[in-house]
PDB file of N, CA and C in Angstrom:
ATOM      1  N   UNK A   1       0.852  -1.177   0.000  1.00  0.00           N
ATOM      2  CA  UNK A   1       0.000   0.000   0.000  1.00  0.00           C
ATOM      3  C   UNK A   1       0.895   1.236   0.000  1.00  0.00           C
ATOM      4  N   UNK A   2       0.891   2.047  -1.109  1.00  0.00           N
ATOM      5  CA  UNK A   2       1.695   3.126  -1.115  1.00  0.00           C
ATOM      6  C   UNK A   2       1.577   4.291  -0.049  1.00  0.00           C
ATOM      7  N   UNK A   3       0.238   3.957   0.391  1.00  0.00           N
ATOM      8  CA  UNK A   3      -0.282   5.587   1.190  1.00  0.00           C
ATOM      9  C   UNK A   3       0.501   5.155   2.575  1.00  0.00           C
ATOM     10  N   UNK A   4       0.680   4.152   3.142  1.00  0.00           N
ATOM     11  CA  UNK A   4       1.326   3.503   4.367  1.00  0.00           C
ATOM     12  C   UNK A   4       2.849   4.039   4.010  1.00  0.00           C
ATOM     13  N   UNK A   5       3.544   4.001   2.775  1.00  0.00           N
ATOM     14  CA  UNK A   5       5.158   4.962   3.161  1.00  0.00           C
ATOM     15  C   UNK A   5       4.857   5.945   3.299  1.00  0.00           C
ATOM     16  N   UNK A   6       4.046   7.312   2.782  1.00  0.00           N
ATOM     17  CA  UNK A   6       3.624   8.308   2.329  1.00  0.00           C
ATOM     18  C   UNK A   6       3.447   8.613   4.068  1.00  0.00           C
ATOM     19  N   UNK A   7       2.522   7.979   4.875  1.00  0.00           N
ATOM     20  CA  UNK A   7       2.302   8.553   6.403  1.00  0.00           C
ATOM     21  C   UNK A   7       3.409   7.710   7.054  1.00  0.00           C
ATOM     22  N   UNK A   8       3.965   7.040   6.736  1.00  0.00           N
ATOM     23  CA  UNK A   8       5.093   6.414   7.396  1.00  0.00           C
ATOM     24  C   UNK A   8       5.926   7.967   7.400  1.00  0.00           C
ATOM     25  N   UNK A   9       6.470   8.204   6.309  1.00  0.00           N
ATOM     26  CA  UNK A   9       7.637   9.324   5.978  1.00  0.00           C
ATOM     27  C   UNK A   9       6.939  10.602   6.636  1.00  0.00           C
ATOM     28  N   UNK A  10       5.373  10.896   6.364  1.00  0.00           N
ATOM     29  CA  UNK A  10       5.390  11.995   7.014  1.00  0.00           C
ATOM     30  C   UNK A  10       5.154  12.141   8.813  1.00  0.00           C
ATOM     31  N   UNK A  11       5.222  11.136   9.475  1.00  0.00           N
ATOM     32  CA  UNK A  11       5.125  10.678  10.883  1.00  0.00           C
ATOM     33  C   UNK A  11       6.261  11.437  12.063  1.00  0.00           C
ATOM     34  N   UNK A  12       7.303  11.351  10.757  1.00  0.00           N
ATOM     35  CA  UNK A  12       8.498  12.462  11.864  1.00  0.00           C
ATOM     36  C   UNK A  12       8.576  13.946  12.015  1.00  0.00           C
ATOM     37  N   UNK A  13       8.280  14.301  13.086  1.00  0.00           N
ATOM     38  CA  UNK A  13       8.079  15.617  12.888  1.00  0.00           C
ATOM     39  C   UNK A  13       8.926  16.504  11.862  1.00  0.00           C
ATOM     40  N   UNK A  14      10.179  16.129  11.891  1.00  0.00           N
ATOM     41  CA  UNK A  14      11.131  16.756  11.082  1.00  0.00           C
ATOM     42  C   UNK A  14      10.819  16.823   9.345  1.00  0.00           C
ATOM     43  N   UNK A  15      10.740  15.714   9.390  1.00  0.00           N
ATOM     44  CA  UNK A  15       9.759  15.629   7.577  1.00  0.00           C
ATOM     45  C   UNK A  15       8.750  16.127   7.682  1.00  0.00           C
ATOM     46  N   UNK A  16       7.696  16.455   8.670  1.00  0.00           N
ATOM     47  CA  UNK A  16       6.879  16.994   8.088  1.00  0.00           C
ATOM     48  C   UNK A  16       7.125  18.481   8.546  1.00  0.00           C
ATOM     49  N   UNK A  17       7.761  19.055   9.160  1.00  0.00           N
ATOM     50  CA  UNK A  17       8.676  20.181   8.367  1.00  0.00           C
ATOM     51  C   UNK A  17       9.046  20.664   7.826  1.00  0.00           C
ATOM     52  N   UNK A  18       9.663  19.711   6.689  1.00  0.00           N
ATOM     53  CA  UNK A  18       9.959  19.871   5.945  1.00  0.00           C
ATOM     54  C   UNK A  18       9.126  19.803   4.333  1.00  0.00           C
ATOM     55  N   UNK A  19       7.913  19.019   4.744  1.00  0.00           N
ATOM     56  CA  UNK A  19       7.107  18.754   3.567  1.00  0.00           C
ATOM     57  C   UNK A  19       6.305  20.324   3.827  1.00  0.00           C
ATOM     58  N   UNK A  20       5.903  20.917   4.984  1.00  0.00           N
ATOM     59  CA  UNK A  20       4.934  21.989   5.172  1.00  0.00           C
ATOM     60  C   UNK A  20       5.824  22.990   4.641  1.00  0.00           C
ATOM     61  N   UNK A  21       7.253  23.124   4.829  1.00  0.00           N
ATOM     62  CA  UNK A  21       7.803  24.426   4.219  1.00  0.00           C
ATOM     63  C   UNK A  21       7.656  24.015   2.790  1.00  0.00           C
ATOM     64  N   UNK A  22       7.714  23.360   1.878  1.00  0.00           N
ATOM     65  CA  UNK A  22       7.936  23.024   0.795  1.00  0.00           C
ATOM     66  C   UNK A  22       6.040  23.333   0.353  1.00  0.00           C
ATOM     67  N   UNK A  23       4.865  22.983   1.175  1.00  0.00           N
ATOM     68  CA  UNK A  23       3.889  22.863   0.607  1.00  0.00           C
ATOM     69  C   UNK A  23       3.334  24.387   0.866  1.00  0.00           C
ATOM     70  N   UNK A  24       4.543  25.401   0.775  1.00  0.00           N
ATOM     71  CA  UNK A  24       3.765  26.396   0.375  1.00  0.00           C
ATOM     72  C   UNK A  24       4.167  26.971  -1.365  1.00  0.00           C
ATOM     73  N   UNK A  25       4.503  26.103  -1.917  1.00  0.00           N
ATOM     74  CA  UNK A  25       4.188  26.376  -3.551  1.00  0.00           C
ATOM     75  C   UNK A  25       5.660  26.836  -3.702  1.00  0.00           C
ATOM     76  N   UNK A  26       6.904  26.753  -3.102  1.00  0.00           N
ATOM     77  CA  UNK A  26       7.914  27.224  -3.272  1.00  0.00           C
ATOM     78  C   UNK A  26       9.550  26.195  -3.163  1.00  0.00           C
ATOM     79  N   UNK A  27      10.072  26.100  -4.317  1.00  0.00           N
ATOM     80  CA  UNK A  27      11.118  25.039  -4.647  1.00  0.00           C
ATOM     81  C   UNK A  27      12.465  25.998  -3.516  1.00  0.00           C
ATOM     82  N   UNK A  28      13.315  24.798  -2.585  1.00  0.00           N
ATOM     83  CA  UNK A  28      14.357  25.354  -1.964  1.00  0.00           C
ATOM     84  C   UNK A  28      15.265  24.184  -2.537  1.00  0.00           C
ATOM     85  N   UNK A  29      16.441  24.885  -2.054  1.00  0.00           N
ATOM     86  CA  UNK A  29      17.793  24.212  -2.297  1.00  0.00           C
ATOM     87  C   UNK A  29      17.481  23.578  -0.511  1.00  0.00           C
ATOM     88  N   UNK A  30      18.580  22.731  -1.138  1.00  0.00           N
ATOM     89  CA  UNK A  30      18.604  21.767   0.293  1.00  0.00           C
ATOM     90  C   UNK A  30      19.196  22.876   1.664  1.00  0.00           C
ATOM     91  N   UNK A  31      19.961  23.502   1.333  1.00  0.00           N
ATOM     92  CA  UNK A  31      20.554  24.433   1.796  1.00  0.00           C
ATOM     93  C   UNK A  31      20.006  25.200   2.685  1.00  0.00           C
ATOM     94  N   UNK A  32      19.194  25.866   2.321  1.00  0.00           N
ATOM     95  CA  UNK A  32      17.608  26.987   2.528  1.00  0.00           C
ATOM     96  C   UNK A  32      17.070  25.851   3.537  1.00  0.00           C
ATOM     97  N   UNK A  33      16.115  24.818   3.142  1.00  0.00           N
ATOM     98  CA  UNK A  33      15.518  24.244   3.572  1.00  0.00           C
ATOM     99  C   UNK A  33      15.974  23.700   5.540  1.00  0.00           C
ATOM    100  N   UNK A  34      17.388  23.143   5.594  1.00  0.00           N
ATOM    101  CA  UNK A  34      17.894  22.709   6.479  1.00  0.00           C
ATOM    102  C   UNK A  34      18.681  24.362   7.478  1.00  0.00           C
ATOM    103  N   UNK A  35      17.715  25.726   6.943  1.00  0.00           N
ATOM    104  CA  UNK A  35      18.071  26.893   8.031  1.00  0.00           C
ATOM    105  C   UNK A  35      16.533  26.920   9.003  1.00  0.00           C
ATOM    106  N   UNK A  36      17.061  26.656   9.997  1.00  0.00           N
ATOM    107  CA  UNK A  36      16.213  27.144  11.085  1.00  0.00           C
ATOM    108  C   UNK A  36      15.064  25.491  11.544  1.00  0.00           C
ATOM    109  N   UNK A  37      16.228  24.075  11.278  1.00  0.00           N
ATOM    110  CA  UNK A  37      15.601  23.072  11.289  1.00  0.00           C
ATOM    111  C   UNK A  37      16.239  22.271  12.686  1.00  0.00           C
ATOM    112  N   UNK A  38      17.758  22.781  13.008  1.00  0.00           N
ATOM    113  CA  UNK A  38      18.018  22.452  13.878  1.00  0.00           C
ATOM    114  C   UNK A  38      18.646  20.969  13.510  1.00  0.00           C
ATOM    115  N   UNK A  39      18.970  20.782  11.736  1.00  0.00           N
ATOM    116  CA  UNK A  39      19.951  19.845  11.719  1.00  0.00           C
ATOM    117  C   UNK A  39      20.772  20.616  10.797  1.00  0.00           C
ATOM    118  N   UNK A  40      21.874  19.632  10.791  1.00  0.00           N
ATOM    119  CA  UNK A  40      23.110  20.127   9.590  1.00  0.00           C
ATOM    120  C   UNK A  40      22.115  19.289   7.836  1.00  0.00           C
ATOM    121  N   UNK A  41      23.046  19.989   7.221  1.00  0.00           N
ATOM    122  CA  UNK A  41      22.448  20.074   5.825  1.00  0.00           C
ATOM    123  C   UNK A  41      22.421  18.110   5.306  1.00  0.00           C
ATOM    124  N   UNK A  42      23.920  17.723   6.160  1.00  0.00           N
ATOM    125  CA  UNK A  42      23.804  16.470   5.783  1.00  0.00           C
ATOM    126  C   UNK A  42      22.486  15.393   6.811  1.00  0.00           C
ATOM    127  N   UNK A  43      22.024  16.016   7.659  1.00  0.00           N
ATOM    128  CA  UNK A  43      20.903  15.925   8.025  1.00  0.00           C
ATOM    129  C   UNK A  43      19.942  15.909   7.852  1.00  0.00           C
ATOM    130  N   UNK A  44      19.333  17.118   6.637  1.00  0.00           N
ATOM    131  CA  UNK A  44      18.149  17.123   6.131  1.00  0.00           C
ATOM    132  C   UNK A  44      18.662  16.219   5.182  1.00  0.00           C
ATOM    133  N   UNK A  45      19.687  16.013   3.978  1.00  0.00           N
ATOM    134  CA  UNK A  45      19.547  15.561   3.471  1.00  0.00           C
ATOM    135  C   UNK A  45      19.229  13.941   3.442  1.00  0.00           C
ATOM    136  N   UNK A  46      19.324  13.244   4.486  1.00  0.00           N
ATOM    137  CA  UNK A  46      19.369  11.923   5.096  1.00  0.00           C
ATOM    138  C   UNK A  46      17.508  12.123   5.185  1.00  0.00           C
ATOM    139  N   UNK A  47      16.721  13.117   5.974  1.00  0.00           N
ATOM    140  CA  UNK A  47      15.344  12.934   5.689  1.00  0.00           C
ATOM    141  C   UNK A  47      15.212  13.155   4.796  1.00  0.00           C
ATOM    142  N   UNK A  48      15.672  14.093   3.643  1.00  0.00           N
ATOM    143  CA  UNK A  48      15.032  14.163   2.556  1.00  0.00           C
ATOM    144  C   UNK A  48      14.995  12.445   1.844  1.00  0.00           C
ATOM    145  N   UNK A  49      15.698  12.158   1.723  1.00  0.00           N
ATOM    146  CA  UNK A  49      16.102  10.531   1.350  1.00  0.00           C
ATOM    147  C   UNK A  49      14.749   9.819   1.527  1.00  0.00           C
ATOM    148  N   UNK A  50      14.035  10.138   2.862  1.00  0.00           N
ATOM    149  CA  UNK A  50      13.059   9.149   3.096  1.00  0.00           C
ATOM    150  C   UNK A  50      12.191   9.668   2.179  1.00  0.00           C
ATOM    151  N   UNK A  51      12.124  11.124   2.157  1.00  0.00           N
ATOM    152  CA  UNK A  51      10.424  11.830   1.420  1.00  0.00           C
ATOM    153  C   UNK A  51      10.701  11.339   0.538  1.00  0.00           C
ATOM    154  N   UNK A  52      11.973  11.509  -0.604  1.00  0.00           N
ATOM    155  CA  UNK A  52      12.104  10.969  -1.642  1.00  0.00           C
ATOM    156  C   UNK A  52      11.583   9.387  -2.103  1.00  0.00           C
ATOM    157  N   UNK A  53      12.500   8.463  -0.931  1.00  0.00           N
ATOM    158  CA  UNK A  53      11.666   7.260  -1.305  1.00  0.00           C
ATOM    159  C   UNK A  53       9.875   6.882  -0.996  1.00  0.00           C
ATOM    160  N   UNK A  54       9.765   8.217  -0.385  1.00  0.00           N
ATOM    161  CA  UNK A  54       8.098   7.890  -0.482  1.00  0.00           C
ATOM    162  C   UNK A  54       7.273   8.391  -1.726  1.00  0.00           C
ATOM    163  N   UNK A  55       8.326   9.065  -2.657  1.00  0.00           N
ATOM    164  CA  UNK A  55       7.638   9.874  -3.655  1.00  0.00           C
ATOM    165  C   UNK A  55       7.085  10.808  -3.080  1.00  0.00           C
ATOM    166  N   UNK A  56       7.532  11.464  -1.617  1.00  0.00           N
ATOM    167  CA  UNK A  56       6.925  12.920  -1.876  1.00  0.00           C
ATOM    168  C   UNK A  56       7.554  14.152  -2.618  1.00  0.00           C
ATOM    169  N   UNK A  57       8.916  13.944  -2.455  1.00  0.00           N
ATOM    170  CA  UNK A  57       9.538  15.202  -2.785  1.00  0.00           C
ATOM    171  C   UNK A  57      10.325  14.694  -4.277  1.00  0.00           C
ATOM    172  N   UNK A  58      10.854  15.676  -4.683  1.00  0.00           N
ATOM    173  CA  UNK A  58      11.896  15.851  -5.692  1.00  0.00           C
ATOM    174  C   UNK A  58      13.415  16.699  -5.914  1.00  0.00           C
ATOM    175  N   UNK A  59      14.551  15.607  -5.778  1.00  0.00           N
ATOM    176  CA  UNK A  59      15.719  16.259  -6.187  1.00  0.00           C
ATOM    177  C   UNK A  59      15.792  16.393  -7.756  1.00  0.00           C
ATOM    178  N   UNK A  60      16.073  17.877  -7.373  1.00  0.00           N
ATOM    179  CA  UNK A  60      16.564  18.240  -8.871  1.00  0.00           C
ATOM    180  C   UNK A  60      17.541  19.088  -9.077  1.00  0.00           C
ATOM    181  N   UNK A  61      18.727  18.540  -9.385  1.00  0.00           N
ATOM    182  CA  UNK A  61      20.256  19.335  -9.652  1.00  0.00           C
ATOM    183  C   UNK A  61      20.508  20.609 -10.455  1.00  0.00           C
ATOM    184  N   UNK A  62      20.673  21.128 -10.034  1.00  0.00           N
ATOM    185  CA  UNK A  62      20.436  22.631 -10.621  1.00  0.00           C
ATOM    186  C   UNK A  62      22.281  23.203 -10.678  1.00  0.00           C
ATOM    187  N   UNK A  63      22.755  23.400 -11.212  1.00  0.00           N
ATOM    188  CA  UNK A  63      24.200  23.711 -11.105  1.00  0.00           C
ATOM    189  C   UNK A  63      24.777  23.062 -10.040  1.00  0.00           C
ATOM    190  N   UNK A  64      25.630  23.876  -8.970  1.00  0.00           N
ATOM    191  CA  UNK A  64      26.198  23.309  -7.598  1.00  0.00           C
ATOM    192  C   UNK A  64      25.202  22.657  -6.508  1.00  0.00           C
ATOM    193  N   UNK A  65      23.718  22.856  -6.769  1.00  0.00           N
ATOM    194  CA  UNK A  65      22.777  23.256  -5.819  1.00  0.00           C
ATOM    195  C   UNK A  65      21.853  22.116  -6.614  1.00  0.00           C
ATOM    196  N   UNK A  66      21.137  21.393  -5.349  1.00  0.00           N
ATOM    197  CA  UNK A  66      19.728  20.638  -5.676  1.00  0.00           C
ATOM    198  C   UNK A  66      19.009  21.454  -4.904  1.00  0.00           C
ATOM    199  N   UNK A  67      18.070  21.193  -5.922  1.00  0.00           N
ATOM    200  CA  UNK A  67      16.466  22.113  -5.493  1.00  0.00           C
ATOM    201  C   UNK A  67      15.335  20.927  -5.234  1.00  0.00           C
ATOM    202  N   UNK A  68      14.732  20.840  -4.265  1.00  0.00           N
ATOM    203  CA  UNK A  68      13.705  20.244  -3.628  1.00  0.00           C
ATOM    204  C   UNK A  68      12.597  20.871  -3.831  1.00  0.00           C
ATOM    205  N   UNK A  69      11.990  19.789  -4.295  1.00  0.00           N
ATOM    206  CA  UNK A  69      10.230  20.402  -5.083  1.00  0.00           C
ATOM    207  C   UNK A  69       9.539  18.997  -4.232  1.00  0.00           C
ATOM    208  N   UNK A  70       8.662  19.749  -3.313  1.00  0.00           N
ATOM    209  CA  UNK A  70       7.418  18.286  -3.362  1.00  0.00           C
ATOM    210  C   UNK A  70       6.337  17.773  -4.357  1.00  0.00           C
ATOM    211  N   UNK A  71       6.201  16.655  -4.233  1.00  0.00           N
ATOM    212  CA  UNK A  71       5.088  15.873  -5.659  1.00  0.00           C
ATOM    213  C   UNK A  71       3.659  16.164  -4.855  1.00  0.00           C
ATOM    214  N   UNK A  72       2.860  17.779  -5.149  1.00  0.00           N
ATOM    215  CA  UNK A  72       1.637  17.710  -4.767  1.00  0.00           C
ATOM    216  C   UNK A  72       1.034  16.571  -4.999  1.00  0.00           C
ATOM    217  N   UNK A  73       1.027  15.378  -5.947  1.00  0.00           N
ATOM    218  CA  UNK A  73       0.227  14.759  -6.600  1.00  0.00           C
ATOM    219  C   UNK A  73      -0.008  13.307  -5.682  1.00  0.00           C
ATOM    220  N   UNK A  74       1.171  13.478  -4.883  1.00  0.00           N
ATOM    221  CA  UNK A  74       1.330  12.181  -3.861  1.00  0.00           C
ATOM    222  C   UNK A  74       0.448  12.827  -2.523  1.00  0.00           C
ATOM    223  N   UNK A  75       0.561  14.028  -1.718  1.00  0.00           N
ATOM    224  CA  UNK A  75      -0.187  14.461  -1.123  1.00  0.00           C
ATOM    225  C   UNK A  75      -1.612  14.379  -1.578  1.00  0.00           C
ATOM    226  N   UNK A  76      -2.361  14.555  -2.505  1.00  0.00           N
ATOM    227  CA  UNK A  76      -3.724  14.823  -3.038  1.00  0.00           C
ATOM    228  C   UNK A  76      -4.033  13.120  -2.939  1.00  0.00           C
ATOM    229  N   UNK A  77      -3.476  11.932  -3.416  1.00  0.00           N
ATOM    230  CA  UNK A  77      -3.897  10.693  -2.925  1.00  0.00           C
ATOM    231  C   UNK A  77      -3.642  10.169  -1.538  1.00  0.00           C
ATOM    232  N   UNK A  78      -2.802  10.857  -0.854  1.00  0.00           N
ATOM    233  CA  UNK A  78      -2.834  10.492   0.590  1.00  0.00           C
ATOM    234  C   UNK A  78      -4.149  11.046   0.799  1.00  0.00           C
ATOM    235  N   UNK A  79      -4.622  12.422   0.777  1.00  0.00           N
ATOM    236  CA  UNK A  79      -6.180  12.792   1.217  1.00  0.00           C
ATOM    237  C   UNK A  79      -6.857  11.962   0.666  1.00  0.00           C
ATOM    238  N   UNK A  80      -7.332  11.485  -0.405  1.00  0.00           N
ATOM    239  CA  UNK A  80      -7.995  10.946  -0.851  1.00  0.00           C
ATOM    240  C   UNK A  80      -8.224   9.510  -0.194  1.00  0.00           C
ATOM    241  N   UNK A  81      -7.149   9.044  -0.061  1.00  0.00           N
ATOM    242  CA  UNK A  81      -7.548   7.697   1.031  1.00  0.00           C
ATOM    243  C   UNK A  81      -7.956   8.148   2.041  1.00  0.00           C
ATOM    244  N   UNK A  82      -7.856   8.696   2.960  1.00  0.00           N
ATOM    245  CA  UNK A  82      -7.914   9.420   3.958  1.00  0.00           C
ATOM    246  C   UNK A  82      -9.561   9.901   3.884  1.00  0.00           C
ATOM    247  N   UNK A  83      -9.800  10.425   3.079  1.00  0.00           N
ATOM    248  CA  UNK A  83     -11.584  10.834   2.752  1.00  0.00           C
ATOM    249  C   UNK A  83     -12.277   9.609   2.607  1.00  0.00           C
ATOM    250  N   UNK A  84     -11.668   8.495   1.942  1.00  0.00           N
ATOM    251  CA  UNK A  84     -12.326   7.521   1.465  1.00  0.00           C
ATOM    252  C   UNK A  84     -12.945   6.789   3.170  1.00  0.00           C
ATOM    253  N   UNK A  85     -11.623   6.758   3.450  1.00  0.00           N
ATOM    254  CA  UNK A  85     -12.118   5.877   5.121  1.00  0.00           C
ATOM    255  C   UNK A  85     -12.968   7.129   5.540  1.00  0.00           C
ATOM    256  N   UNK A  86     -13.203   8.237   6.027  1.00  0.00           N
ATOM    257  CA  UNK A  86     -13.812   8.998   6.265  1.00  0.00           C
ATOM    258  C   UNK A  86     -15.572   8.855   6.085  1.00  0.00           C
ATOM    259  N   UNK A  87     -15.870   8.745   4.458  1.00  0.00           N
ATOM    260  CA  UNK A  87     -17.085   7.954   4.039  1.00  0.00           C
ATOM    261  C   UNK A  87     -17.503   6.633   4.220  1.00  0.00           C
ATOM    262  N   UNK A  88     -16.283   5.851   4.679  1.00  0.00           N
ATOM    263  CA  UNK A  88     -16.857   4.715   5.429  1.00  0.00           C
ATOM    264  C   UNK A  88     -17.097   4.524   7.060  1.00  0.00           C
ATOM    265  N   UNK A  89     -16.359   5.415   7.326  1.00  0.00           N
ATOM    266  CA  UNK A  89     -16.896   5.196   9.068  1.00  0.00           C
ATOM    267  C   UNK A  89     -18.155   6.226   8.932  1.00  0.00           C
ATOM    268  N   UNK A  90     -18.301   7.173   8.457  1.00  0.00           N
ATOM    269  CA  UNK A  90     -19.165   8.219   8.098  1.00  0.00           C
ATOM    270  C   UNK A  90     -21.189   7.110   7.779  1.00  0.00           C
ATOM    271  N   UNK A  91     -20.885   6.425   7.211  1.00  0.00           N
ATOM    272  CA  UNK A  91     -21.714   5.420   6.449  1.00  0.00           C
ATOM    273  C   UNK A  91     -21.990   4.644   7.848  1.00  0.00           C
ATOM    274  N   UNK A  92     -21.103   3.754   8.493  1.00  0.00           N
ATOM    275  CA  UNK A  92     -20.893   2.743   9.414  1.00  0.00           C
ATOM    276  C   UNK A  92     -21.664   3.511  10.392  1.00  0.00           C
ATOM    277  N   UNK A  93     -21.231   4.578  10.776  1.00  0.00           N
ATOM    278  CA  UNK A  93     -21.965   5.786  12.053  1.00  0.00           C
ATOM    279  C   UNK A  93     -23.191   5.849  11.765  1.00  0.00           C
ATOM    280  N   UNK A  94     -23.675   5.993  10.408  1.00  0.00           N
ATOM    281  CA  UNK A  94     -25.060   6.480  10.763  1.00  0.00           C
ATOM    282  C   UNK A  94     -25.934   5.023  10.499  1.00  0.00           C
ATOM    283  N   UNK A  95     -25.325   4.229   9.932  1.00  0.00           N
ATOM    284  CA  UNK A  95     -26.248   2.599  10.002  1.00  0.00           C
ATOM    285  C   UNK A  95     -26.576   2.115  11.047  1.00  0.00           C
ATOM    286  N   UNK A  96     -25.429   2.709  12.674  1.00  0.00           N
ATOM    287  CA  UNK A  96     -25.502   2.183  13.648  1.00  0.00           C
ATOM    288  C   UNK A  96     -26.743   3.491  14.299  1.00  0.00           C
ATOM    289  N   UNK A  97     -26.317   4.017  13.635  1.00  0.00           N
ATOM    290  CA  UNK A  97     -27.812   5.591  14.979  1.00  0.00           C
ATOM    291  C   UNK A  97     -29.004   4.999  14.157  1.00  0.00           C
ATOM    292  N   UNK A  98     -28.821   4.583  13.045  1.00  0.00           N
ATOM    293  CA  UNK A  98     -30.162   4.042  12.131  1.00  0.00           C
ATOM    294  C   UNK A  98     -30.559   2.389  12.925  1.00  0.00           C
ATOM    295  N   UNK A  99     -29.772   2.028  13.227  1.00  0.00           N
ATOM    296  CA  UNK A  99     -30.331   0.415  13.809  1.00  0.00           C
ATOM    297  C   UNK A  99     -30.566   1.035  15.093  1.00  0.00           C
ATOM    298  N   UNK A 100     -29.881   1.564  16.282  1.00  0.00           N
ATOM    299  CA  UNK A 100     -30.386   2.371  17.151  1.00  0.00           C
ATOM    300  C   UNK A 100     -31.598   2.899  17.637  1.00  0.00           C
ATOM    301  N   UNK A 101     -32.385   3.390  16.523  1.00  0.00           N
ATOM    302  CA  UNK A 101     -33.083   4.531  16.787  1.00  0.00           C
ATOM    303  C   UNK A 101     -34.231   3.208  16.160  1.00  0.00           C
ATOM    304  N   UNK A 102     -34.227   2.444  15.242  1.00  0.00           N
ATOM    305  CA  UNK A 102     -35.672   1.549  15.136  1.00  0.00           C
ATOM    306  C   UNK A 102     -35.175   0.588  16.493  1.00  0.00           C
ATOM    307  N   UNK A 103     -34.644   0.168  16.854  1.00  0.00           N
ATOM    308  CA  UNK A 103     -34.145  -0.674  17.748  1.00  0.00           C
ATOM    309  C   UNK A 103     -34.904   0.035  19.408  1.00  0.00           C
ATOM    310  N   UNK A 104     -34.914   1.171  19.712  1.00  0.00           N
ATOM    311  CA  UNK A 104     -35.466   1.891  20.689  1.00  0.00           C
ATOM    312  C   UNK A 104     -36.757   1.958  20.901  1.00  0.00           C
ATOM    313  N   UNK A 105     -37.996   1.761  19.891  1.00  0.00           N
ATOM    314  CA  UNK A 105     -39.361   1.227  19.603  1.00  0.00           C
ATOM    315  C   UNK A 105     -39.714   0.350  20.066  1.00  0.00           C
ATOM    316  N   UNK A 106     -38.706  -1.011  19.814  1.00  0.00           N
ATOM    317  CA  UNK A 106     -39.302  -2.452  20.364  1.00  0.00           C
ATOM    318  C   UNK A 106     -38.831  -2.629  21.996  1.00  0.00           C
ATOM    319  N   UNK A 107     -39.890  -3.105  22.917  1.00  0.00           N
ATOM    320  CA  UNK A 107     -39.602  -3.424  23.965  1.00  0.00           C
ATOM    321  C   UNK A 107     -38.927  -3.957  24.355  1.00  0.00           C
TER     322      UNK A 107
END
């Protein structure tokens, strides 16, 4: 199940740090990214490693400098599972106030 690495990777606070600075629509160098994170650069880059193997993010070599872009497109199917169970406990909840509530009639 892909969505299980996807919340696996985003589970550490530090990645998801790093995915929220990134999910405001703006590509950083690794550089940028690892100021004001409270690791060294070879640090972020070791989490970045994980986002990467979850397919959230993207290295992309840019001269001396990689630039880190996240894959909105992997976020938008994590929600989406995420909604899906939503409509099923959503469904499950009201079958049970629905058996409930005829269930309260009979003596």
């Amino acid at each position: 199940m892909r969505e299980a690495e996807i919340y696996k990777a985003l589970g550490d606070p530090l990645r998801l740090q790093i995915v929220t600075r990134l999910a405001s629509g703006s590509t950083y160098t690794i550089g940028e990214l690892s100021k004001n994170l409270g690791v060294t650069r070879q640090g972020a880059r070791k989490q970045l490693q994980v986002l990467v193997s979850a397919e959230l993010v993207q290295l992309i070599p840019k001269g001396r400098e990689t630039v880190v872009a996240l894959e909105v497109e992997k976020l938008t199917a994590a929600r989406q599972f995420i909604a899906q169970l939503e409509r099923q406990w959503d469904q499950r909840l009201q079958d049970l106030k629905a058996l409930l509530e005829d269930g309260s009639d009979k003596p």
